[in-house]
Protein backbone atom coordinates (compact mmCIF):
# COMPACT_ATOMS: atom_id res chain seq x y z
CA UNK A 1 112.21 -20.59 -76.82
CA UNK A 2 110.21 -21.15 -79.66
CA UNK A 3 111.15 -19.50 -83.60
CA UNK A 4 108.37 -16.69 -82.66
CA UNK A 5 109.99 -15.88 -79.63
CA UNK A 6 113.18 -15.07 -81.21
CA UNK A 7 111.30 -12.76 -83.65
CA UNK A 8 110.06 -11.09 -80.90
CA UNK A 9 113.19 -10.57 -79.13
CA UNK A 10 114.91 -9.42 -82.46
CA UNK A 11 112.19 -7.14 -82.82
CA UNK A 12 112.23 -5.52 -79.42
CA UNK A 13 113.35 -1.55 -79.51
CA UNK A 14 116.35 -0.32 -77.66
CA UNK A 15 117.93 -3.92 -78.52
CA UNK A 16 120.65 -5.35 -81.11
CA UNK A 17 122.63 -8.26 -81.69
CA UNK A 18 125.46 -7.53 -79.28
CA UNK A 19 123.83 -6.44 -76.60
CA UNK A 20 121.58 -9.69 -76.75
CA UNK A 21 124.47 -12.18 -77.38
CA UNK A 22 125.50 -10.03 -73.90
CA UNK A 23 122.14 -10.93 -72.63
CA UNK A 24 122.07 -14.88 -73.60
CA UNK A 25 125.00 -14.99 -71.77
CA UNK A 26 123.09 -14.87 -68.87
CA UNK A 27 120.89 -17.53 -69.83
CA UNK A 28 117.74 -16.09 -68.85
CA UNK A 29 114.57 -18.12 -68.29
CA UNK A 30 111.77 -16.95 -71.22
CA UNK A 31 109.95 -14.89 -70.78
CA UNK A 32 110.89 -13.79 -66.90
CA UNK A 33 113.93 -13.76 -66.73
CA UNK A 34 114.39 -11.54 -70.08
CA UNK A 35 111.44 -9.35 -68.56
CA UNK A 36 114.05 -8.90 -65.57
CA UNK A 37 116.81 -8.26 -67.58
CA UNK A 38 115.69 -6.07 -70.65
CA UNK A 39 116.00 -2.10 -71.16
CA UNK A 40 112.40 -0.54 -70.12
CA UNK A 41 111.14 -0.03 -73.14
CA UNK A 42 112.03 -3.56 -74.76
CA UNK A 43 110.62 -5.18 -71.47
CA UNK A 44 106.92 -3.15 -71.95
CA UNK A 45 107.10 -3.97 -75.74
CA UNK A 46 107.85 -7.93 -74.77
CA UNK A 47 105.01 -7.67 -71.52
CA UNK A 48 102.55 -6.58 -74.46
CA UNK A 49 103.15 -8.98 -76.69
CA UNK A 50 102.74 -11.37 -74.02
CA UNK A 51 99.99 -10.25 -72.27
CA UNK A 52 98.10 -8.76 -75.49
CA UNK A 53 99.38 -10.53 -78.57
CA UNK A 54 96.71 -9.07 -81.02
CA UNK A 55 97.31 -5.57 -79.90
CA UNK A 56 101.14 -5.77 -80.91
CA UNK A 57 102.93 -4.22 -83.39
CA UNK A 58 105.11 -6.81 -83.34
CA UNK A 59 101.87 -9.39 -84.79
CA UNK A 60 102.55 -8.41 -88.40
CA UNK A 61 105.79 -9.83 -88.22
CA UNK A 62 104.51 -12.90 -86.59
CA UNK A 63 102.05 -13.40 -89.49
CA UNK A 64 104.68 -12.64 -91.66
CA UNK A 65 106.86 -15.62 -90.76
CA UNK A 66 104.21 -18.00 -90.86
CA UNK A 67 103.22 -17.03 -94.31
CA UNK A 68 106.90 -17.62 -95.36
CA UNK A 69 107.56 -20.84 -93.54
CA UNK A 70 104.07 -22.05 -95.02
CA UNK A 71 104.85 -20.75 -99.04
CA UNK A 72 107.76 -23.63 -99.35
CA UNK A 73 109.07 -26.57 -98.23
CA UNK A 74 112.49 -24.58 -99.21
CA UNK A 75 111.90 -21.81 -96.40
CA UNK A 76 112.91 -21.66 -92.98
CA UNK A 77 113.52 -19.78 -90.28
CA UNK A 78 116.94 -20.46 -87.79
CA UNK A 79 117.99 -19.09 -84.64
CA UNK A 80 119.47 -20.66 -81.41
CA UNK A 81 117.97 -24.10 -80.21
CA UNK A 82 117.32 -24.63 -83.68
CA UNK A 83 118.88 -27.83 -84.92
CA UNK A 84 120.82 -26.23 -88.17
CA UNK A 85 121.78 -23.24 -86.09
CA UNK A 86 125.49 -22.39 -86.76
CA UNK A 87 127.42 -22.96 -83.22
CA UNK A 88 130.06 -20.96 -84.82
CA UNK A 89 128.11 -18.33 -84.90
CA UNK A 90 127.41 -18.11 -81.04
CA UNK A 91 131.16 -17.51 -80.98
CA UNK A 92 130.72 -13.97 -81.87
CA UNK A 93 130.23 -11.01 -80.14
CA UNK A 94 127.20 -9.53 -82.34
CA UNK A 95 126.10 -12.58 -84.03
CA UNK A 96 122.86 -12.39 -85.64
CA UNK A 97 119.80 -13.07 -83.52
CA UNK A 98 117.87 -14.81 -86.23
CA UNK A 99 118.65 -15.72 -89.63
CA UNK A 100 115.87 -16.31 -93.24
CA UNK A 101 116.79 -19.04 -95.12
CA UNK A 102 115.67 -20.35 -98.34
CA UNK A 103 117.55 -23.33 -99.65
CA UNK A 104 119.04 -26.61 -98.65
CA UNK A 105 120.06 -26.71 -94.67
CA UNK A 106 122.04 -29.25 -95.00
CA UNK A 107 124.62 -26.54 -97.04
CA UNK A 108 125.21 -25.55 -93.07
CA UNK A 109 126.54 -29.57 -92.13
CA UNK A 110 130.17 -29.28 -93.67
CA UNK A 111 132.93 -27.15 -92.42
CA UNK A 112 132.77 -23.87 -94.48
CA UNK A 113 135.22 -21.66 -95.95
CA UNK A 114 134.50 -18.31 -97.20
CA UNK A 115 135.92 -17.38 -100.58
CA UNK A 116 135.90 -13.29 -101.23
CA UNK A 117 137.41 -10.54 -103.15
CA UNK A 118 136.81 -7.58 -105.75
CA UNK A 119 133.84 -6.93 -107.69
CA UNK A 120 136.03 -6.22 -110.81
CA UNK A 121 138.50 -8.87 -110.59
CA UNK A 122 141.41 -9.53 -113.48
CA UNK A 123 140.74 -12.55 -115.80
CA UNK A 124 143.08 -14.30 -113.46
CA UNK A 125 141.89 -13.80 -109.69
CA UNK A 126 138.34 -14.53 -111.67
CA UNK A 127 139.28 -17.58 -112.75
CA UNK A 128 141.29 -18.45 -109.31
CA UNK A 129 138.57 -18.08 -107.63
CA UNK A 130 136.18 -20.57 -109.57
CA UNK A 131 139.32 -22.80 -109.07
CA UNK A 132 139.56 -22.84 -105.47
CA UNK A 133 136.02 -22.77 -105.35
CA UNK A 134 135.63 -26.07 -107.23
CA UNK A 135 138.25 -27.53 -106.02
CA UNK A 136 137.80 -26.57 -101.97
CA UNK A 137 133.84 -27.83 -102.63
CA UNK A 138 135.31 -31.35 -104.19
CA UNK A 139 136.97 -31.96 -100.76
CA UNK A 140 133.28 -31.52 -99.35
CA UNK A 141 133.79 -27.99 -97.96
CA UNK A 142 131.02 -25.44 -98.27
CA UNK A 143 131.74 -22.56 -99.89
CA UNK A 144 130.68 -19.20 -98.18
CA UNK A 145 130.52 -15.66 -99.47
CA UNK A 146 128.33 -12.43 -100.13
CA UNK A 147 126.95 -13.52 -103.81
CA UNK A 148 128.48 -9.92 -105.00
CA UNK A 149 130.03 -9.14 -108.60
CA UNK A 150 133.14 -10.74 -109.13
CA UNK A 151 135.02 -12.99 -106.71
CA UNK A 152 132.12 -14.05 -104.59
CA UNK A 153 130.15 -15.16 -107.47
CA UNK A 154 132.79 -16.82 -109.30
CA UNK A 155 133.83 -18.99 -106.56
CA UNK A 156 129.90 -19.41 -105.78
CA UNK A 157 129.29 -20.47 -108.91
CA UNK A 158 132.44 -22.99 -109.48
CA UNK A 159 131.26 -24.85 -106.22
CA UNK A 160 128.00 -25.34 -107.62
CA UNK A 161 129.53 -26.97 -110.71
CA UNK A 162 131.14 -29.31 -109.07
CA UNK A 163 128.43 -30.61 -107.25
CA UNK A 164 129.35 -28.59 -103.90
CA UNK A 165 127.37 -26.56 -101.83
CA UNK A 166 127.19 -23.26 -101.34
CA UNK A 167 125.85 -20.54 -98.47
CA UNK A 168 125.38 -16.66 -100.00
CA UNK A 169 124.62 -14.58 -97.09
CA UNK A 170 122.75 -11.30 -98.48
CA UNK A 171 122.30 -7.53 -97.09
CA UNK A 172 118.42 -7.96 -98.21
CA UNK A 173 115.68 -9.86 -97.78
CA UNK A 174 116.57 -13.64 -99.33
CA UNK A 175 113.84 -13.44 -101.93
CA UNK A 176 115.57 -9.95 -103.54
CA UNK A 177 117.85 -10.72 -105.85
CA UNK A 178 120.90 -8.48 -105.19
CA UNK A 179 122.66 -7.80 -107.68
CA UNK A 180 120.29 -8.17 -110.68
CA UNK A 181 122.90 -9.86 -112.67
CA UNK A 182 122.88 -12.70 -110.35
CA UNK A 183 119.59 -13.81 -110.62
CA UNK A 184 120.64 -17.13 -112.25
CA UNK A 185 122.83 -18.15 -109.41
CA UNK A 186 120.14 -16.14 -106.54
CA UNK A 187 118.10 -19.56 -108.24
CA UNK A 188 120.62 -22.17 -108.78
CA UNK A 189 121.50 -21.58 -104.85
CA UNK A 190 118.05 -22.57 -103.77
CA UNK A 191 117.86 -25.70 -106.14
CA UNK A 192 121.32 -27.29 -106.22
CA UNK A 193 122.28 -27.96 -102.64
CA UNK A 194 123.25 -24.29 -102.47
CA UNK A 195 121.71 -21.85 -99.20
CA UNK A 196 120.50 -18.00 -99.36
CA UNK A 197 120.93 -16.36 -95.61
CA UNK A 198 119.83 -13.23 -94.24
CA UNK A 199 119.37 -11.71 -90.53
CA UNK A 200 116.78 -9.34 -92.87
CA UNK A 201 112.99 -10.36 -93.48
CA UNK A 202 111.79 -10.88 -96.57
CA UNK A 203 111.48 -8.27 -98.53
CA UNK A 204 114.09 -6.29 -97.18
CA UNK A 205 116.19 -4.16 -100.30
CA UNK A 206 119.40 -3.97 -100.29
CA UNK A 207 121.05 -1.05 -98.37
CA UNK A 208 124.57 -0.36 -98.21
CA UNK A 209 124.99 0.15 -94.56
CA UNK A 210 123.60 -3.84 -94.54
CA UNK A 211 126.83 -5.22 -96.14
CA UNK A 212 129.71 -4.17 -93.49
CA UNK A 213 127.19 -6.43 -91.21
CA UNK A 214 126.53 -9.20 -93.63
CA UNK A 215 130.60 -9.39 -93.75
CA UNK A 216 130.53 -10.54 -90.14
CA UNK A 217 128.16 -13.67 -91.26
CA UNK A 218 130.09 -14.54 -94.10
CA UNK A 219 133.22 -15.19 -92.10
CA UNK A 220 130.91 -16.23 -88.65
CA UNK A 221 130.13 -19.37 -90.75
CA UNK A 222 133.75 -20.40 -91.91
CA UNK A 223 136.55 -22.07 -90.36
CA UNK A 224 138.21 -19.53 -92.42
CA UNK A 225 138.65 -16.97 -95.32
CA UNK A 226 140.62 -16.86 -98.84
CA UNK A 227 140.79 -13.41 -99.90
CA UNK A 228 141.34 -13.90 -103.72
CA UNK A 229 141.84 -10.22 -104.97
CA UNK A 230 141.40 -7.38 -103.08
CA UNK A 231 142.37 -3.49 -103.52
CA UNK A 232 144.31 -2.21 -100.67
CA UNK A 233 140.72 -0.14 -99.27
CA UNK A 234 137.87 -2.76 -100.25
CA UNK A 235 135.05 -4.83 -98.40
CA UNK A 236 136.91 -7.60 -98.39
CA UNK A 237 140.06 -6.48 -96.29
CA UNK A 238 136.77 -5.40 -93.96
CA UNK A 239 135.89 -8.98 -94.21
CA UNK A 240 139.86 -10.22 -93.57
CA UNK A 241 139.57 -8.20 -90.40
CA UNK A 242 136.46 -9.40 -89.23
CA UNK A 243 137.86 -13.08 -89.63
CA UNK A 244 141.08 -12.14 -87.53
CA UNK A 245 138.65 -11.09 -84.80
CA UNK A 246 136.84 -13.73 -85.06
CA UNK A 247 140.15 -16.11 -84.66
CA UNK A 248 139.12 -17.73 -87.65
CA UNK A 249 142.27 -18.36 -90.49
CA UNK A 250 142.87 -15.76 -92.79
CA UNK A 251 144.25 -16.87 -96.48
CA UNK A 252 145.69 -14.71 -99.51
CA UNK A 253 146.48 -15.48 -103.00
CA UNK A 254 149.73 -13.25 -104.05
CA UNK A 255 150.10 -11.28 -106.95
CA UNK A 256 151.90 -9.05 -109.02
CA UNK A 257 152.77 -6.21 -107.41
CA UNK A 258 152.13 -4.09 -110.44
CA UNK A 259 148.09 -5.22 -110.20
CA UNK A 260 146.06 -2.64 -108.25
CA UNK A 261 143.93 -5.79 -107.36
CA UNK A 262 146.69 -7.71 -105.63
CA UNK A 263 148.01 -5.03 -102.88
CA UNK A 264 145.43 -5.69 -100.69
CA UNK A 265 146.25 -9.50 -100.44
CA UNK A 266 150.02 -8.58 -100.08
CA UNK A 267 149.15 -6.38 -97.42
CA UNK A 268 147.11 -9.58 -95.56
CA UNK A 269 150.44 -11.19 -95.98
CA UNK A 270 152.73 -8.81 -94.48
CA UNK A 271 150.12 -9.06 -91.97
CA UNK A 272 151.03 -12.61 -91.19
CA UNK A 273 147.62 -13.81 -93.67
CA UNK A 274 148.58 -17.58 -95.40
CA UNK A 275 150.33 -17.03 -99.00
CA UNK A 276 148.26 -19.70 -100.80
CA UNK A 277 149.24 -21.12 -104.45
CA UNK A 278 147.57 -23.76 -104.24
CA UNK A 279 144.48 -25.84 -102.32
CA UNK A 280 147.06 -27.80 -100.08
CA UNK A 281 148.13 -24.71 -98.23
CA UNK A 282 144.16 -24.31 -97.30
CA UNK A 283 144.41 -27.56 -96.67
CA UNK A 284 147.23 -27.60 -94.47
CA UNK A 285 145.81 -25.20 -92.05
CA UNK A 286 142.04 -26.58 -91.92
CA UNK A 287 140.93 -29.47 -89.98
CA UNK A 288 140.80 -32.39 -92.01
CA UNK A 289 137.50 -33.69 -92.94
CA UNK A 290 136.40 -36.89 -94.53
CA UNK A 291 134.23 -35.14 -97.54
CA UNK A 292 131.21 -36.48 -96.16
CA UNK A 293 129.36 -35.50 -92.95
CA UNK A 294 130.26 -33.60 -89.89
CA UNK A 295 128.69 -36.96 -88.61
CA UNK A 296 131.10 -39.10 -90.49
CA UNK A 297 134.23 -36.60 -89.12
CA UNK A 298 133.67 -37.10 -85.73
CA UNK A 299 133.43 -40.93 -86.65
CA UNK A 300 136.43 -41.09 -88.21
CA UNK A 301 137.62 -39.27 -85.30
CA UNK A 302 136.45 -41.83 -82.55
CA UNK A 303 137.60 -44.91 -84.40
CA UNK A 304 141.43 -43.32 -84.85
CA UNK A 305 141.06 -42.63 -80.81
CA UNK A 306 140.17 -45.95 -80.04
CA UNK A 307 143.53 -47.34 -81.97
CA UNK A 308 145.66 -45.77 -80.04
CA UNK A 309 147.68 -46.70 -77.34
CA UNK A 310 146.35 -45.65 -74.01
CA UNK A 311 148.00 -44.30 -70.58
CA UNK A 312 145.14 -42.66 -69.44
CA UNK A 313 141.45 -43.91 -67.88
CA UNK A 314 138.77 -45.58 -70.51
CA UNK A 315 136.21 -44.76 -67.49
CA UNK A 316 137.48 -40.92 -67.23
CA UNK A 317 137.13 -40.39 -71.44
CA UNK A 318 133.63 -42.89 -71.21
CA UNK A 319 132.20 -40.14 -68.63
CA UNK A 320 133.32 -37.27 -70.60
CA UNK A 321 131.25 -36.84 -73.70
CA UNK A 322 133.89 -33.80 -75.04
CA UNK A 323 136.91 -36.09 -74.37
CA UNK A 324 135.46 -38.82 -76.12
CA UNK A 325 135.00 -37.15 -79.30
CA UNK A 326 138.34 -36.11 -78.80
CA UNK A 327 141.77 -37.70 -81.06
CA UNK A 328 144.96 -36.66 -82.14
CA UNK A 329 143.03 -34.90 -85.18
CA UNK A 330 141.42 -31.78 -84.33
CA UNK A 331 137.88 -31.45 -83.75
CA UNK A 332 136.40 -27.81 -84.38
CA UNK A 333 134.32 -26.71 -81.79
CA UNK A 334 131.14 -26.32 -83.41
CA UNK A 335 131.40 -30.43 -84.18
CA UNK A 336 131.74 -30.85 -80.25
CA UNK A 337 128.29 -28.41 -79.56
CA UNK A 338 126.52 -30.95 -82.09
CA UNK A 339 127.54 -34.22 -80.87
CA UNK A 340 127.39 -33.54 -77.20
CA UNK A 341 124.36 -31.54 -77.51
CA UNK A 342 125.55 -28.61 -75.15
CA UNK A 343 125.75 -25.00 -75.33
CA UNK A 344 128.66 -22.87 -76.94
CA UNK A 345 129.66 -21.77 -73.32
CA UNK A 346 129.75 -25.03 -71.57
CA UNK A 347 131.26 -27.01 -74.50
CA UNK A 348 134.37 -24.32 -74.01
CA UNK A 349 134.52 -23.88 -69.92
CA UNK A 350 134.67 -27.70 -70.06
CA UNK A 351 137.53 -27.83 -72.91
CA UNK A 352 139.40 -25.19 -70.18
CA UNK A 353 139.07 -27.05 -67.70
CA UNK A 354 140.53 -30.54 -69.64
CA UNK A 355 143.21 -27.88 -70.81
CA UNK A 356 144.28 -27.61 -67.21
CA UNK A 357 144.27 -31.38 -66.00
CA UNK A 358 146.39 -31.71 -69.50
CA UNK A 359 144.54 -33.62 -71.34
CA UNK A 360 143.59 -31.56 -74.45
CA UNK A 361 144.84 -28.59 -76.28
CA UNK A 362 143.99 -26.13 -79.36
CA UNK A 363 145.38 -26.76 -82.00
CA UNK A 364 144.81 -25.16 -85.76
CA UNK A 365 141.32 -26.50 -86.71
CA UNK A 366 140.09 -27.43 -83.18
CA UNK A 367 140.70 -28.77 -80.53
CA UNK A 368 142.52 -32.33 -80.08
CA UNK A 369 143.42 -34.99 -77.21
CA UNK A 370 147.21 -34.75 -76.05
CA UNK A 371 149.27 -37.56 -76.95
CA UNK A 372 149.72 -40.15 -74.61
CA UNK A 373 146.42 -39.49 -72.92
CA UNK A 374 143.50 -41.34 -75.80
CA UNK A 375 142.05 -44.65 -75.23
């Protein structure tokens, strides 16, 4: 399917993100077996465009992205099959069908950790997050959040200081700058390896039913989320729960229990959420990465494999792209949809299956080849 068909298909009435995950799935052919499968009224919008492109109302919207992806070299326009398309994404239930981008792509190569808390932090979770920011970006992680007040912009910031990249994913269009006050980082996140994101075309204002769904992005994209400061009924507990759903790792910083600010994050940690006081307890629970390429992990990866004593089959691993890439150090999934070039759901109903025969496992961070069993 081509970038205009997913436009279409995000476009189609009757439809939304969930129930077309639930229909890709299926893995319809384009365009008949989606003409089979689709509500009435999404399959006569989709037979129109197809049959009568000009008399569409979906053409605007067409035009629309080609004027965009034409403006700048900076634009672009991701969805599934494309080759900077988030695999972690597909991992969700709703995930977004398509996504604007404006900014450098390769922001979406390292593992990603999401950074998020209160608009009106204390002087301290501000400047904790712009620490853990710079700090988690110096390891080579990207840092992920919603580019709101506080927290998210802090940490946002701090990663782009250090030379790091950053993703903001928005709840409006990616040329809107939302909130006014950032529209110094809104521009140093298109020029300094930084990424803007939003499943909203350009153009789109900011609404506030937009931001509960930008959440899900946010923490889609990360291996995990650090919850910095955080009132005990805020967005970002929303976003702490979205991450738990999504199986991803969920991170607090404590505080005094006398700061307003802090009982959210103690709650998280009742909850069984990571106490963090510093970056090694991130650290500890993340997969470890090499500060350089997803590439260069899944290198690293294959080289410690091949050093290690064997019991099993060179030939069995050799045939086996998934068990190749496989070592004692965990591999997160979305590395093993890159490198073997397969889809979400084969990538995991193969892992299941090497889970039976005993050969691999999950582990925190991935998944990893049992001992005993690498080349």
């Amino acid at each position: 399917m081509t970038a205009k068909d997913w436009l279409v298909l995000s476009l189609l009435p009757g439809l939304g993100p969930r129930r077309i995950q639930a229909l890709r799935e299926r893995a319809p052919d384009w365009p008949d077996g989606w003409l089979a499968l689709l509500p009435k009224p999404a399959a006569t919008a989709l037979r129109l465009w197809l049959d009568h492109p000009d008399r569409s109302p979906l053409a605007p919207a067409i035009e629309a992205l080609d004027s965009w992806l034409a403006a700048s070299p900076h634009h672009a326009f991701l969805h599934p099959g494309h080759s900077y398309w988030p695999p972690l994404l597909d991992e969700l239930p709703d995930p977004p069908v398509v996504l604007w981008a404006s900014g450098d792509l390769a922001a979406l190569t390292p593992p990603a950790l999401a950074i998020v808390g209160s608009r009106r932090p204390t002087r301290d979770g501000f400047d904790s997050a712009a620490a853990f920011g710079r700090d988690l970006a110096g390891q080579g992680y990207t840092i992920v959040s919603g580019m709101a007040l506080g927290i998210d912009g802090s940490a946002q910031r701090a990663a782009l200081d250090a030379g790091g990249a950053s993703v903001a994913v928005l709840g409006c269009g990616v040329d809107v700058v939302y909130p006014p006050r950032h529209e110094g980082l809104h521009r140093r996140l298109q020029g300094e390896g930084g990424l803007l994101l939003s499943e909203h075309p350009p153009g789109t204002r900011a609404r506030p039913a937009f931001f509960p769904r930008r959440n899900r992005i946010v923490t889609g994209l990360s291996l995990g989320v650090l919850v910095v400061e955080a009132a005990e009924k805020s967005g970002s507990l929303v976003s702490a729960r979205l991450a738990m759903e999504q199986n991803r790792e969920v991170f607090a910083l404590p505080g005094s229990i006398h700061n307003p600010q802090a009982r959210g994050c103690l709650g998280l940690i009742r909850q069984g959420a990571t106490l963090v006081t510093g970056i090694e307890d991130i650290l500890a629970e993340l997969p470890a990465w090499d500060g350089t390429s997803a590439r260069g992990s899944v290198d690293a990866a294959a080289k410690a494999s091949q050093m290690t004593p064997t019991t099993a089959s060179s030939d069995a691993a050799a045939q086996d792209p998934l068990l190749e890439l496989l070592s004692e150090r965990p591999t997160p999934l979305d590395v093993l949809v890159e490198f073997t070039g397969k889809d979400v759901g084969h990538c995991q109903r193969r892992l299941l299956e090497l889970e039976i025969e005993g050969l691999v496992t999950q582990a925190v961070g991935g998944w990893v080849r049992l001992s005993g069993r690498l080349l």
